[in-house]
C-alpha atoms as a PDB file:
ATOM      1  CA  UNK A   1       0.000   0.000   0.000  1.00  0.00           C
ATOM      2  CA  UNK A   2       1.465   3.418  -1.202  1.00  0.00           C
ATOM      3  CA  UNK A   3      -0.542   5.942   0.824  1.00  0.00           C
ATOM      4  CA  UNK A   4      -0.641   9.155  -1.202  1.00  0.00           C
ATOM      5  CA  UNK A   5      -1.072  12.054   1.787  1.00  0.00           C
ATOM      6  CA  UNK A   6      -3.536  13.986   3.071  1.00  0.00           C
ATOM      7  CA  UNK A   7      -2.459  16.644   1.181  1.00  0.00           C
ATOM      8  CA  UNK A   8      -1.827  14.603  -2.259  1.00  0.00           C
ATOM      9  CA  UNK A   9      -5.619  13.495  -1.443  1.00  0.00           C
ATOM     10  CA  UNK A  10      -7.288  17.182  -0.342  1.00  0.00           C
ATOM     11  CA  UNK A  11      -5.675  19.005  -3.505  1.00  0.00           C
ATOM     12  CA  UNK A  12      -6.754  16.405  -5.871  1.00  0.00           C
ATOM     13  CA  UNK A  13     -10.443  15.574  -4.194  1.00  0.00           C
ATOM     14  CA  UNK A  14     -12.634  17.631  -6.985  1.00  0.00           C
ATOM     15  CA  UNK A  15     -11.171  15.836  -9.945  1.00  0.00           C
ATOM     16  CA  UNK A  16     -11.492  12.234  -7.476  1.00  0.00           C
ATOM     17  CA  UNK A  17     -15.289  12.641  -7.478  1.00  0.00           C
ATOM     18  CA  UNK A  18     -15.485  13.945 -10.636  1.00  0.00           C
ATOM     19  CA  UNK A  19     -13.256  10.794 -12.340  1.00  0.00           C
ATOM     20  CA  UNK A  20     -11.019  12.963 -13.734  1.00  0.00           C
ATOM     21  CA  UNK A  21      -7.731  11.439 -12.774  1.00  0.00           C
ATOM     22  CA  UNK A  22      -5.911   8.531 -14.098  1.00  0.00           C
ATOM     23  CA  UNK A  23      -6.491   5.389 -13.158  1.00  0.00           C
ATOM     24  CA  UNK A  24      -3.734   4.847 -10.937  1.00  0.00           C
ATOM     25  CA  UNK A  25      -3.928   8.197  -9.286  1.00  0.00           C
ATOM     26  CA  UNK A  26      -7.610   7.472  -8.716  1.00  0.00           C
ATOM     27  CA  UNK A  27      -7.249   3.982  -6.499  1.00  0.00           C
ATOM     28  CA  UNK A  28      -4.160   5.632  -4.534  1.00  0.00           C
ATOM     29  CA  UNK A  29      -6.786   8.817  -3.542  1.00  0.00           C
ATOM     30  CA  UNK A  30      -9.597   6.102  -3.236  1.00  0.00           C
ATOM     31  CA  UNK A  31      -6.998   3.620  -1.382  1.00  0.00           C
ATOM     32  CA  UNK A  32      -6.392   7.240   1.131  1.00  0.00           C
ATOM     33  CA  UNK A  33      -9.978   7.873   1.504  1.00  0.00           C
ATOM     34  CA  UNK A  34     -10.638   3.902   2.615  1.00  0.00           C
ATOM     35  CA  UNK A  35      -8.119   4.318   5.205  1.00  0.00           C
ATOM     36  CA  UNK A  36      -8.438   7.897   6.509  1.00  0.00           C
ATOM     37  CA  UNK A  37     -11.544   9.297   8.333  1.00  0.00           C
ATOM     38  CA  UNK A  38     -10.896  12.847   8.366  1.00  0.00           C
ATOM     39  CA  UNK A  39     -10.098  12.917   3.931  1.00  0.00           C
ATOM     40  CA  UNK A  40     -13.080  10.397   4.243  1.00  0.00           C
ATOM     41  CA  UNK A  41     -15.291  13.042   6.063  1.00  0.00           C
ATOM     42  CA  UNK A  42     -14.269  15.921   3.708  1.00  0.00           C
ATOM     43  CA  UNK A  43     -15.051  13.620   0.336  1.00  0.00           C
ATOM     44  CA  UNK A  44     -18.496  13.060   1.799  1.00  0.00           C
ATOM     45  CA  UNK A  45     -18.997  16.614   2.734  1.00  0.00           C
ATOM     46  CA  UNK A  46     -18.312  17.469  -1.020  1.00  0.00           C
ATOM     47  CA  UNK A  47     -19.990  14.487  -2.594  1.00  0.00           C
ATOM     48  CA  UNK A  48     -23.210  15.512  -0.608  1.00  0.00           C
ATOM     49  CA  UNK A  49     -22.794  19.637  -1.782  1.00  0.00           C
ATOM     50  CA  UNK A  50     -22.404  18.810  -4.864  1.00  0.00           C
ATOM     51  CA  UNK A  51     -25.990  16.593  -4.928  1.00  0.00           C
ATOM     52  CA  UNK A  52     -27.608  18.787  -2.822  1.00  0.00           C
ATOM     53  CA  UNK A  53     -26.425  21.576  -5.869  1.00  0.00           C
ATOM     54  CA  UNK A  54     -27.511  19.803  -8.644  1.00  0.00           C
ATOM     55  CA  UNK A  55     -30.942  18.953  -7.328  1.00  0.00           C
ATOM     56  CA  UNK A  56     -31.340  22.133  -6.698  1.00  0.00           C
ATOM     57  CA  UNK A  57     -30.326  23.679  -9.971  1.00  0.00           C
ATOM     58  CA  UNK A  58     -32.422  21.018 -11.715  1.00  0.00           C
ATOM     59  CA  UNK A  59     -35.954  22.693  -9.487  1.00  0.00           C
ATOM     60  CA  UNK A  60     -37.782  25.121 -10.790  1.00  0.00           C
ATOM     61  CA  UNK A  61     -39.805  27.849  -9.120  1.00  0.00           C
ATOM     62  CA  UNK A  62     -43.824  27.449  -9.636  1.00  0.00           C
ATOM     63  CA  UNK A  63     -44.841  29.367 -12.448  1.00  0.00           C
ATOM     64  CA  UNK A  64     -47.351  32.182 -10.908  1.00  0.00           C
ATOM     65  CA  UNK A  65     -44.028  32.659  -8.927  1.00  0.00           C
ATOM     66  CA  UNK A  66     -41.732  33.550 -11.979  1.00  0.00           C
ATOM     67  CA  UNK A  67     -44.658  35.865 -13.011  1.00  0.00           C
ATOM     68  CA  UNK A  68     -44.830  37.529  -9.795  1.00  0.00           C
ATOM     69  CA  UNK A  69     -40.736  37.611  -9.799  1.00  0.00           C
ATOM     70  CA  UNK A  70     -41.005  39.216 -13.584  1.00  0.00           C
ATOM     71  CA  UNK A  71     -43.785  41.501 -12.709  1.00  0.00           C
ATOM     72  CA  UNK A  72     -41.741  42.928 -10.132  1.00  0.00           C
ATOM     73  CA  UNK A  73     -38.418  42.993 -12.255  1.00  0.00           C
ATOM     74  CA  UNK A  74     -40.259  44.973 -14.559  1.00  0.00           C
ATOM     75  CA  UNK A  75     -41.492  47.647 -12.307  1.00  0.00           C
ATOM     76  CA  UNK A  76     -37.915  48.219 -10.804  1.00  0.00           C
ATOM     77  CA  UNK A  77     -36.520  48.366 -14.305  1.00  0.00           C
ATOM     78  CA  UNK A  78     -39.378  51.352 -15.068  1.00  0.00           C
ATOM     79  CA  UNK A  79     -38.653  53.425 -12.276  1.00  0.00           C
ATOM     80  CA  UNK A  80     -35.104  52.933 -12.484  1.00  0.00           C
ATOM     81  CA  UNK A  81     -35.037  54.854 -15.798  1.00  0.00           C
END
């Protein structure tokens, strides 16, 4: 077992979850994470960010709502000028 580091691990965690890391690269950060709780802790914490982010870029706000939001917009923007 070749242990990469904590640091090795922290700096390359983004492109780890996002599989964009050679293959060997990959298992040694995976092989870290298996082995130490606090990287372990910190992938999770970014792992569940990043689903809670895309859920909620995929929601979208009812649609008398986005009138109400426009209607508003729209009355800022004529007083403004």
């Amino acid at each position: 077992m070749t242990d990469c580091g904590c640091a090795k691990a922290r700096q390359d965690l983004e492109e780890y979850l996002r599989n964009e890391m050679c293959k060997t690269e990959h298992s040694d950060i995976r092989e870290h994470l298996e082995h130490c709780p606090s990287c372990a802790e910190e992938a999770l914490i970014a792992t569940t960010l990043t689903e809670v982010v895309s859920r909620a870029c995929k929601e979208t706000a009812p649609e008398a709502l986005r009138d109400q939001v426009l209607a508003r917009l729209r009355a800022v923007q004529a007083t403004a000028h």
